[in-house]
C-alpha atoms as a PDB file:
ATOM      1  CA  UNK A   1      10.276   1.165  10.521  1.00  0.00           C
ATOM      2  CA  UNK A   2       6.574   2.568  10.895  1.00  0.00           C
ATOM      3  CA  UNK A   3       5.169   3.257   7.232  1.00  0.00           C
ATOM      4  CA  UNK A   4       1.711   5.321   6.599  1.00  0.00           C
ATOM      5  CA  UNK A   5      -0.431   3.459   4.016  1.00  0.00           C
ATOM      6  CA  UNK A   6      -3.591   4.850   3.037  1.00  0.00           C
ATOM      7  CA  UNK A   7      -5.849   4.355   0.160  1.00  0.00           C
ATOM      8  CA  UNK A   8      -9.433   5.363  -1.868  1.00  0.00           C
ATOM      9  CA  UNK A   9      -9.596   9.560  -0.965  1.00  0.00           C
ATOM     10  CA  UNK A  10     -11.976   9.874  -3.914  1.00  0.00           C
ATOM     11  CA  UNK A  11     -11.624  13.841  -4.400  1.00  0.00           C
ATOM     12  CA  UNK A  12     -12.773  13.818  -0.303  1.00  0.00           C
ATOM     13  CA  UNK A  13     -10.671  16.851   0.740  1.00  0.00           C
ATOM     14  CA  UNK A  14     -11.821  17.277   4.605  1.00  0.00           C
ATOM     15  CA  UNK A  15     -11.004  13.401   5.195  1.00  0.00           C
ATOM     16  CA  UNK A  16      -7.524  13.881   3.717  1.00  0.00           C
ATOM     17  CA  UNK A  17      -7.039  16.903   5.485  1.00  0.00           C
ATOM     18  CA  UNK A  18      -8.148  14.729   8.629  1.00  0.00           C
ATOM     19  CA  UNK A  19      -5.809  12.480   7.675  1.00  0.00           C
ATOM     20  CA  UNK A  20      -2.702  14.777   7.397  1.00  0.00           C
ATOM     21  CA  UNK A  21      -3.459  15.887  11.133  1.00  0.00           C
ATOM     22  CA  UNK A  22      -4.100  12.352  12.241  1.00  0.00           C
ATOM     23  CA  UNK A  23      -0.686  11.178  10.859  1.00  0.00           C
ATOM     24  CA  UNK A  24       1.393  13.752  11.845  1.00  0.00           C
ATOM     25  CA  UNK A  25       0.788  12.718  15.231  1.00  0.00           C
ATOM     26  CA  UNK A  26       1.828   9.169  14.622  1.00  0.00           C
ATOM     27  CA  UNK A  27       5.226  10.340  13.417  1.00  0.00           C
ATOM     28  CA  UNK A  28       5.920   7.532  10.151  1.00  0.00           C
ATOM     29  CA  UNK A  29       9.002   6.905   8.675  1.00  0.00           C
ATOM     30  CA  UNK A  30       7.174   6.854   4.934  1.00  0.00           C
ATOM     31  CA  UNK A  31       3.831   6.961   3.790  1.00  0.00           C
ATOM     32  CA  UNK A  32       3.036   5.731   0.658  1.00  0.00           C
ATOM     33  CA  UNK A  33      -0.729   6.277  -1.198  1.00  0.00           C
ATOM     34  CA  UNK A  34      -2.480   3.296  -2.434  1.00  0.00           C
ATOM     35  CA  UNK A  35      -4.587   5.305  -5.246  1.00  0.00           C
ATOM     36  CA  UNK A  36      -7.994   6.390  -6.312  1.00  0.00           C
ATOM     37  CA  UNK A  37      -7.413  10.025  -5.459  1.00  0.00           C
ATOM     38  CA  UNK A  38     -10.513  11.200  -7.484  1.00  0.00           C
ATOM     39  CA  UNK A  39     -14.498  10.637  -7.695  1.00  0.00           C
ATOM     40  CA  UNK A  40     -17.483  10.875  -6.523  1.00  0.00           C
ATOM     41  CA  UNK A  41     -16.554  14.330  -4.462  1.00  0.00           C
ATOM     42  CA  UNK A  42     -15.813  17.533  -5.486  1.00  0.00           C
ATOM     43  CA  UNK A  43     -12.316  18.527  -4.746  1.00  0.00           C
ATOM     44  CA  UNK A  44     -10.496  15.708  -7.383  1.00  0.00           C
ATOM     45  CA  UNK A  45      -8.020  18.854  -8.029  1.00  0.00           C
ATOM     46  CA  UNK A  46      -7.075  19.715  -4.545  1.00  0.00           C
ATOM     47  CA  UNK A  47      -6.544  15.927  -3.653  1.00  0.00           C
ATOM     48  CA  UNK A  48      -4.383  15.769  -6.404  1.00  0.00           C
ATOM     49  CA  UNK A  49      -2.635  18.667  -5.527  1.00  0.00           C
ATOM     50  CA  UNK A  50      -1.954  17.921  -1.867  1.00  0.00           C
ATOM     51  CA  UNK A  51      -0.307  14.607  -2.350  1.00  0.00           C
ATOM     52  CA  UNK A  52       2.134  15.952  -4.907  1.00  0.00           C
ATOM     53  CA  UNK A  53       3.003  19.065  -2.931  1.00  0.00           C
ATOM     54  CA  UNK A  54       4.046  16.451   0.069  1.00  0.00           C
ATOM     55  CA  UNK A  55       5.787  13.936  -2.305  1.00  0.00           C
ATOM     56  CA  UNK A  56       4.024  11.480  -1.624  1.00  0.00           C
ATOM     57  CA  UNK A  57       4.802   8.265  -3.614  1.00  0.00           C
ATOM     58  CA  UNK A  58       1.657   7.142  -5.218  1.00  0.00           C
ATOM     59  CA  UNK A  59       0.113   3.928  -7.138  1.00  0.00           C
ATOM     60  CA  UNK A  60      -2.467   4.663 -10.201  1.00  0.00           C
ATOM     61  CA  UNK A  61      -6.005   2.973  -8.613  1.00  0.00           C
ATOM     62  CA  UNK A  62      -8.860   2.087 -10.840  1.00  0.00           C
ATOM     63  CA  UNK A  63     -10.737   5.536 -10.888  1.00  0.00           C
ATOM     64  CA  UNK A  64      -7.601   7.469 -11.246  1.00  0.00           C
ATOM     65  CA  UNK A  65      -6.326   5.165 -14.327  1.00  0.00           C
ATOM     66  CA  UNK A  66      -9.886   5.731 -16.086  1.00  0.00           C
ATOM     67  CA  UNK A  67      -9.546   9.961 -15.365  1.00  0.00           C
ATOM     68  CA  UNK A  68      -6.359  10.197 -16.453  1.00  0.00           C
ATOM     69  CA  UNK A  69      -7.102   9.069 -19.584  1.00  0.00           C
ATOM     70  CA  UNK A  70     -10.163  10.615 -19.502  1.00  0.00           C
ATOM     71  CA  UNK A  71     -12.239   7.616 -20.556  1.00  0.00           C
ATOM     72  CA  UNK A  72     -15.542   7.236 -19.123  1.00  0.00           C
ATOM     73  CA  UNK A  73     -15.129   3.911 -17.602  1.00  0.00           C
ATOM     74  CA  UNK A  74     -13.460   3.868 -14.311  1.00  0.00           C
ATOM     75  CA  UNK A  75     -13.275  -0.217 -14.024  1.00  0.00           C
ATOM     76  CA  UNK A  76     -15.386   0.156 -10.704  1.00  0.00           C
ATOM     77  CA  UNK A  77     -18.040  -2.907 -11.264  1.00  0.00           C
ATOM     78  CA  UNK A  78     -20.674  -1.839 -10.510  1.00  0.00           C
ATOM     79  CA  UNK A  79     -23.529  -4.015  -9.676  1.00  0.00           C
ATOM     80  CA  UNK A  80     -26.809  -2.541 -10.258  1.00  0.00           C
ATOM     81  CA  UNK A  81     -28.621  -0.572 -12.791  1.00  0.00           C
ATOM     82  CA  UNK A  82     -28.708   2.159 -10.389  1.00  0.00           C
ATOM     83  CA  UNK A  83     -25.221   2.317  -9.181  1.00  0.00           C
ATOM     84  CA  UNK A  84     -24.116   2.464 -12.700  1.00  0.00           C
ATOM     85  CA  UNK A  85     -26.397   5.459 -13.277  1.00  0.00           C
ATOM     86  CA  UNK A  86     -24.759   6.945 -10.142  1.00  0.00           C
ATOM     87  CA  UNK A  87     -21.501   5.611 -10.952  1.00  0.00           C
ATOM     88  CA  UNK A  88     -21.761   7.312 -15.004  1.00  0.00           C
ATOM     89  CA  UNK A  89     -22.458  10.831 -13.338  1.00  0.00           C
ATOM     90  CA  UNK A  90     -19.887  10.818 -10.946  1.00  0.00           C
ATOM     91  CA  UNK A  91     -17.306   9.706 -13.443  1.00  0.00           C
ATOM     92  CA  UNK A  92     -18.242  12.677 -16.418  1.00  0.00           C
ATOM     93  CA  UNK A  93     -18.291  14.980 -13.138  1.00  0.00           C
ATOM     94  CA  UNK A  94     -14.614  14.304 -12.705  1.00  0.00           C
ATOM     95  CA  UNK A  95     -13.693  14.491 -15.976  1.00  0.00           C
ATOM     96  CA  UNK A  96     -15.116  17.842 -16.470  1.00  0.00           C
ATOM     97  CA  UNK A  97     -13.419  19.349 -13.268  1.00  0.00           C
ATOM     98  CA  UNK A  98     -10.105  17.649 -13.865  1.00  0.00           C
ATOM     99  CA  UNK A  99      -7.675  20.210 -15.196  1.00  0.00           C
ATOM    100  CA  UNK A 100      -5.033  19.176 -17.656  1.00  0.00           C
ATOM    101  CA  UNK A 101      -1.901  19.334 -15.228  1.00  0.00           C
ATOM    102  CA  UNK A 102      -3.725  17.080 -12.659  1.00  0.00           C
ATOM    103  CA  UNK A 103      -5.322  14.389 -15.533  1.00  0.00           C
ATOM    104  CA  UNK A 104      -1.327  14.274 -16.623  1.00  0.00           C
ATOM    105  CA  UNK A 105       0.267  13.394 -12.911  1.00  0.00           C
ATOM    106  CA  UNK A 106      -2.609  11.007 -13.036  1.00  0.00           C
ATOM    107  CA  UNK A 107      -1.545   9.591 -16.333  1.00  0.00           C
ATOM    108  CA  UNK A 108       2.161   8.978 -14.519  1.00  0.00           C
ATOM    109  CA  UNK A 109       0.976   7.084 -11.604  1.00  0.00           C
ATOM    110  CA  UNK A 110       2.991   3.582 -11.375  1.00  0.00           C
ATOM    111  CA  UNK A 111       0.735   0.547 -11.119  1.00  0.00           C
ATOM    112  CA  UNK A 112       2.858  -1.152  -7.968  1.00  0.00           C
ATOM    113  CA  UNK A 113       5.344  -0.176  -5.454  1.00  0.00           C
ATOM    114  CA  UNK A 114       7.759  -2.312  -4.352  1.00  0.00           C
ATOM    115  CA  UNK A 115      10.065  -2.782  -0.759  1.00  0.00           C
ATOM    116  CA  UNK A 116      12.421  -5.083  -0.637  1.00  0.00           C
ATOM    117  CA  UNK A 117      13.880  -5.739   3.089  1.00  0.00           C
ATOM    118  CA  UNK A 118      17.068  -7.698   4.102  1.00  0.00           C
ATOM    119  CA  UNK A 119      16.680  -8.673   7.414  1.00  0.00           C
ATOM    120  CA  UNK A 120      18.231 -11.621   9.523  1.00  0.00           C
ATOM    121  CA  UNK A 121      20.068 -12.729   6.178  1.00  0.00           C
ATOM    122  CA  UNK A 122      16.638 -13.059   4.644  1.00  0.00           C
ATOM    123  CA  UNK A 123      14.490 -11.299   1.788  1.00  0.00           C
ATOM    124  CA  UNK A 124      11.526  -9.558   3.079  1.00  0.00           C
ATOM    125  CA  UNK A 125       9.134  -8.290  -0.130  1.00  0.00           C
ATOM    126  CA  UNK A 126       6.541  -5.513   0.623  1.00  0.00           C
ATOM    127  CA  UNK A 127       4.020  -4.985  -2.330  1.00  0.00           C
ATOM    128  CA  UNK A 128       1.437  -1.734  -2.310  1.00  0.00           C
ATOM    129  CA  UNK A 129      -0.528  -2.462  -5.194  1.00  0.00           C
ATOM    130  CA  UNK A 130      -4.159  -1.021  -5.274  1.00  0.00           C
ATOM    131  CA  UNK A 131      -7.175  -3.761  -6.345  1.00  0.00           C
ATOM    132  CA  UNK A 132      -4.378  -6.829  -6.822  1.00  0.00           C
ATOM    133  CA  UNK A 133      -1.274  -7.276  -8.290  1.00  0.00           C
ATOM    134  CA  UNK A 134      -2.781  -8.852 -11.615  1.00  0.00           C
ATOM    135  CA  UNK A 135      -5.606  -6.123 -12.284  1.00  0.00           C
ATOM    136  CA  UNK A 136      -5.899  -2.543 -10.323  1.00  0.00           C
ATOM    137  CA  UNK A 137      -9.737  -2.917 -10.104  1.00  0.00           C
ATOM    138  CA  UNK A 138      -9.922  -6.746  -9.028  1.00  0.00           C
ATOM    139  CA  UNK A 139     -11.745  -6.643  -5.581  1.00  0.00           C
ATOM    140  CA  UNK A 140      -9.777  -8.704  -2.541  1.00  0.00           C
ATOM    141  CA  UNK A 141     -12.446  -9.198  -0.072  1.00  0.00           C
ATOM    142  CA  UNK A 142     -11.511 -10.999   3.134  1.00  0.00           C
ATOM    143  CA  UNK A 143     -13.585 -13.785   2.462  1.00  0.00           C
ATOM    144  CA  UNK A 144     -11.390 -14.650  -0.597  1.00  0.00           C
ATOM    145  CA  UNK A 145     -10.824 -18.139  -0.687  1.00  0.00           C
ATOM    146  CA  UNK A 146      -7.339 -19.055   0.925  1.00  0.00           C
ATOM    147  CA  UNK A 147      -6.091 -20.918  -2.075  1.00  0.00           C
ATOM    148  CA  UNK A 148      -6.314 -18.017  -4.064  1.00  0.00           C
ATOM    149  CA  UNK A 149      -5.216 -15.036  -2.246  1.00  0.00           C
ATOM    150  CA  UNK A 150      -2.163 -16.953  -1.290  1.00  0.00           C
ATOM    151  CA  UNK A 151      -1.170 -17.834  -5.481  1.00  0.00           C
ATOM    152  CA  UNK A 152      -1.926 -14.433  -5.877  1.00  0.00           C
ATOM    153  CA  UNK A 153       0.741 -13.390  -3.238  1.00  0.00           C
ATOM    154  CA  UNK A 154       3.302 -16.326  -4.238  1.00  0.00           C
ATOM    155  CA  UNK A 155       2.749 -14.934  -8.091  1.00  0.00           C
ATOM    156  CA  UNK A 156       3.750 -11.892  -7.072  1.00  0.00           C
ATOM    157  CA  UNK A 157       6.441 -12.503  -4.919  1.00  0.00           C
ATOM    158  CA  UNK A 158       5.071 -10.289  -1.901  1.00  0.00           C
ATOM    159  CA  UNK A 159       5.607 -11.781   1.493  1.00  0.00           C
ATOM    160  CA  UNK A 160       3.504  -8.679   2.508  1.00  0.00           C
ATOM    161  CA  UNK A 161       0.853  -7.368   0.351  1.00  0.00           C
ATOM    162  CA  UNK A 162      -0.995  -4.192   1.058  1.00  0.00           C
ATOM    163  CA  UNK A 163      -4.082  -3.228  -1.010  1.00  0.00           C
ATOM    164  CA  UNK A 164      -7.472  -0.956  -1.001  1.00  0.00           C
ATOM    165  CA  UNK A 165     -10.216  -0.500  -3.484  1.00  0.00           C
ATOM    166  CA  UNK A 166     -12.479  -2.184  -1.499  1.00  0.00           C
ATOM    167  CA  UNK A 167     -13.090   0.600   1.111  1.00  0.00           C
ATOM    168  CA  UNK A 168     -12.656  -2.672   3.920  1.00  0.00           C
ATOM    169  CA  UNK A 169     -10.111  -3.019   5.714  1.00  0.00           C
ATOM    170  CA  UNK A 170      -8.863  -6.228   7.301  1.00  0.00           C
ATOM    171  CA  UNK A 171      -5.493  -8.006   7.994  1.00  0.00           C
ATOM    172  CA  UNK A 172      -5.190 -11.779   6.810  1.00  0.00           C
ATOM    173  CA  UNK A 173      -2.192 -14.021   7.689  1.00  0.00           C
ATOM    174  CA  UNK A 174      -1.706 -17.091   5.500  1.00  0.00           C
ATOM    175  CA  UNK A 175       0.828 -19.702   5.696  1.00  0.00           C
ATOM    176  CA  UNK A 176       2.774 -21.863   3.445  1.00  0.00           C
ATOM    177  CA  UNK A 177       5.631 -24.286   4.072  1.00  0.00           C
ATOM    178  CA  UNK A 178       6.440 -22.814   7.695  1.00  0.00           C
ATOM    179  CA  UNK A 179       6.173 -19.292   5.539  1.00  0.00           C
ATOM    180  CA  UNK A 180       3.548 -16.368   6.865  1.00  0.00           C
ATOM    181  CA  UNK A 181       1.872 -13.980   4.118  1.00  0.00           C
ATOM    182  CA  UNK A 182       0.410 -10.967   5.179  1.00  0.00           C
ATOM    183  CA  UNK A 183      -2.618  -9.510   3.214  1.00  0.00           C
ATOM    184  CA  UNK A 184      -3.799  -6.227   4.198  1.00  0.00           C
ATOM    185  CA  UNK A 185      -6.225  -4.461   2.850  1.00  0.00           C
ATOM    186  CA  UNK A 186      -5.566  -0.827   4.345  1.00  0.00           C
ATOM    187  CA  UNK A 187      -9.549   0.705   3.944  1.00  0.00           C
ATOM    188  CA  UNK A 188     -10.050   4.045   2.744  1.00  0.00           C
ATOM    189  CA  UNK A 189      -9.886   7.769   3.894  1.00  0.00           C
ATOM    190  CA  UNK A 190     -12.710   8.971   2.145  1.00  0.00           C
ATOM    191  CA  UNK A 191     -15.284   6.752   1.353  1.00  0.00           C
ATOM    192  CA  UNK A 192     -15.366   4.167   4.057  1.00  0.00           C
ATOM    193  CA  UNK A 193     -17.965   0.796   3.006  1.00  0.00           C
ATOM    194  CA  UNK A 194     -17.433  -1.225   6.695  1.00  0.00           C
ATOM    195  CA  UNK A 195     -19.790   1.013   8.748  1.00  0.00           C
ATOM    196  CA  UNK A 196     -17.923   3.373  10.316  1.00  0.00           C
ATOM    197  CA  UNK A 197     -18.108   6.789   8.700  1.00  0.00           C
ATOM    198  CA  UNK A 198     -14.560   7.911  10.109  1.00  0.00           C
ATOM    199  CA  UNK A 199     -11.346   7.866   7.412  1.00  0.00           C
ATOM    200  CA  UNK A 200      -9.592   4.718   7.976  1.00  0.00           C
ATOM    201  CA  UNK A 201      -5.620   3.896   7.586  1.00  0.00           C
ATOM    202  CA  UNK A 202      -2.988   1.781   8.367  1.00  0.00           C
ATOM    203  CA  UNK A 203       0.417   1.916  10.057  1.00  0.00           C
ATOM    204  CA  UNK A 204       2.549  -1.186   9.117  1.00  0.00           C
ATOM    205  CA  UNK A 205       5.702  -1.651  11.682  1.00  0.00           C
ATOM    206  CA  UNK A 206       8.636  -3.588  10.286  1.00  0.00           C
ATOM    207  CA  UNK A 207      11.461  -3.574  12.735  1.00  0.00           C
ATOM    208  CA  UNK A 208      15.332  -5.621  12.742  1.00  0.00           C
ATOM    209  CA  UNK A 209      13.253  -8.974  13.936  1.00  0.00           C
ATOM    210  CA  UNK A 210      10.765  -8.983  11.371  1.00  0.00           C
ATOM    211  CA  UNK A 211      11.005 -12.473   9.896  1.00  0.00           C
ATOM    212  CA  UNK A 212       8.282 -14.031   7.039  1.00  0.00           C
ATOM    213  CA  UNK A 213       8.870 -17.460   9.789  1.00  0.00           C
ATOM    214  CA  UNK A 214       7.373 -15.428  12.472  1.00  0.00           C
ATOM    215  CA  UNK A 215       4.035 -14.097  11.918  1.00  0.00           C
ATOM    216  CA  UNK A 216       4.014 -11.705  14.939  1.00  0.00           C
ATOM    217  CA  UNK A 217       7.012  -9.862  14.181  1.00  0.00           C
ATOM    218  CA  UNK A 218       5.112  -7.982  11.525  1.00  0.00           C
ATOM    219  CA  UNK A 219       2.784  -5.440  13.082  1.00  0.00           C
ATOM    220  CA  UNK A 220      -0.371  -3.896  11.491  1.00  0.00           C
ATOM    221  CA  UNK A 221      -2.421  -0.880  12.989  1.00  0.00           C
ATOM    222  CA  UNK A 222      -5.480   0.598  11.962  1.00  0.00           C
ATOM    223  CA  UNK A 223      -6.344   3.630  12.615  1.00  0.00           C
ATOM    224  CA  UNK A 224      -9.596   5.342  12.122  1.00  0.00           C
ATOM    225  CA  UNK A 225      -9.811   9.084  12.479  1.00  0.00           C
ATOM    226  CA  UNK A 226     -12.899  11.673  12.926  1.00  0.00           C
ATOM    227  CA  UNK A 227     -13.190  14.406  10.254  1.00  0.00           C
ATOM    228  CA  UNK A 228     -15.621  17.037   9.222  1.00  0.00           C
ATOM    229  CA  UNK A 229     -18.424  14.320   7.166  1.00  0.00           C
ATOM    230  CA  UNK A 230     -20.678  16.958   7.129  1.00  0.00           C
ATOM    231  CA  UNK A 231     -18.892  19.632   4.957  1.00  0.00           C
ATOM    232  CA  UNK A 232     -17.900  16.706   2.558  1.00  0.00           C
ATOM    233  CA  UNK A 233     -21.855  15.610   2.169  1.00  0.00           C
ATOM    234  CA  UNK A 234     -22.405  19.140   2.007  1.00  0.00           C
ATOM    235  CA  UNK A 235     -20.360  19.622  -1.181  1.00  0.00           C
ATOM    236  CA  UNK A 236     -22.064  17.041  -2.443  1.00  0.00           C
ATOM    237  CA  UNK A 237     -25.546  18.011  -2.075  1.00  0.00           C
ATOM    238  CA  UNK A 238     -24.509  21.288  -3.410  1.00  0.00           C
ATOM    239  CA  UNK A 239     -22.971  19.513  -6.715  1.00  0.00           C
ATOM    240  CA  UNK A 240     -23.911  17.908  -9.592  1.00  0.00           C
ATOM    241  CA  UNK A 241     -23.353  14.589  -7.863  1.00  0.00           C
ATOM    242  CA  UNK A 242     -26.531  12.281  -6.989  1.00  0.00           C
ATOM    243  CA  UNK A 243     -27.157  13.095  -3.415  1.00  0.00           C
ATOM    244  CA  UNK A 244     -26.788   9.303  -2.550  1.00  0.00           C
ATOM    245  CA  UNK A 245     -23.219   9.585  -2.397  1.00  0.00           C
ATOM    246  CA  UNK A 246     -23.819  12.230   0.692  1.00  0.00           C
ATOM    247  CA  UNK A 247     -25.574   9.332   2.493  1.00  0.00           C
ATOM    248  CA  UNK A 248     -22.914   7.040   1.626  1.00  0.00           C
ATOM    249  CA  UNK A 249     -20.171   9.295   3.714  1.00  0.00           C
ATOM    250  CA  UNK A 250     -22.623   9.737   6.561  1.00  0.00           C
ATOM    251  CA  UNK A 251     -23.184   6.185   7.126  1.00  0.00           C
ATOM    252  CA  UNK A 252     -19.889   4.647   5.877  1.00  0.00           C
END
């Protein structure tokens, strides 16, 4: 089974659109979206719109929790003074554009998604989840102590864990007791941070073999895809938005 995750549009209607063609081509048997749909572009409506016409199951991330209830804190941590100047635009942008229909879908988005595999007369658990399974806005970075990430994974019962909200992707296998964990953080379409300005996603291949006492008979693929960046910095030059956030897409 070949399964289309992708994560972190952020209202970035070109890369999603770049994504659609992209993945078409690569033929899934699901795809499944790992959240943040809206902020810090202008098209939070038509994001919205496009994943529900496709029925595409989706997971509530951080930004899309705060919008939906229409709160003015989208959990993102900022760091600095200045990004939290940025950050406090961008999110009562989004709530004024966000209609009422689209805040509601928002509102219904499930915090997790769960797969559960039998193969080889063995459990195989798949968890999409967007930060981390115990908070939708806690950052997994790849340097995350081993220790950690794996009681995270072993809380959760997830033999494979797939994640965003970090905008970097990278896949991590950890082992346990002659048991592999896979943690995979799957990057994002519309607001890369590793970069590379192109939308990033990832195609996770589970077959009949696939075994948590094997670590390579779970596959992982990233793609990364070319889009129009300049139309999508356009729109936000030609916003309200701070015109940092133009930059941002252009250098990834």
């Amino acid at each position: 089974m070949k399964i289309a995750l992708f994560s972190d549009i952020h209202a970035n209607l070109p890369a999603l659109e770049g994504f659609f063609a992209d993945v078409q081509k690569q033929q899934p048997d699901a795809i499944y979206c790992l959240g943040d749909l809206v902020g810090y572009n202008i098209w939070p409506n038509e994001v919205i719109d496009e994943i529900r016409k496709r029925n595409i199951p989706c997971i509530t991330g951080n930004y899309d929790f705060g919008i939906g209830r229409h709160s003015d804190d989208c959990g993102c941590a900022y760091k600095t003074d200045e990004e939290k100047a940025l950050g406090k635009i961008s999110i009562a942008y989004t709530n004024e554009v966000v209609k009422d229909e689209q805040r509601a879908y928002l509102r219904t988005l499930p915090a997790h998604i769960r797969l559960e595999f039998q193969l080889n007369n063995d459990k195989l658990n798949v968890l999409f989840v967007h930060g981390s399974p115990r908070k939708v806005n806690e950052y997994l970075f790849e340097d995350r102590d081993e220790k950690s990430l794996l009681r995270i994974m072993e809380t959760a019962d997830a033999d494979v864990m797939c994640f965003g909200h970090t905008h970097q992707p990278y896949h991590r296998v950890l082992t346990d007791k002659g048991q592999f964990y896979h943690a995979i953080n799957i990057g994002s379409v519309g607001k890369p941070k590793d970069k590379d300005p192109r939308g990033g996603y990832v195609l996770l291949h589970i077959n009949e073999n696939s075994s948590k006492t094997d670590k390579d008979s779970i596959k992982v693929e990233f793609i990364r895809f070319d889009y129009d960046i300049e139309k999508a910095a356009k729109a936000v030059k030609e916003s309200p938005l701070p015109n940092e956030y133009a930059d941002m897409l252009r250098n990834g």
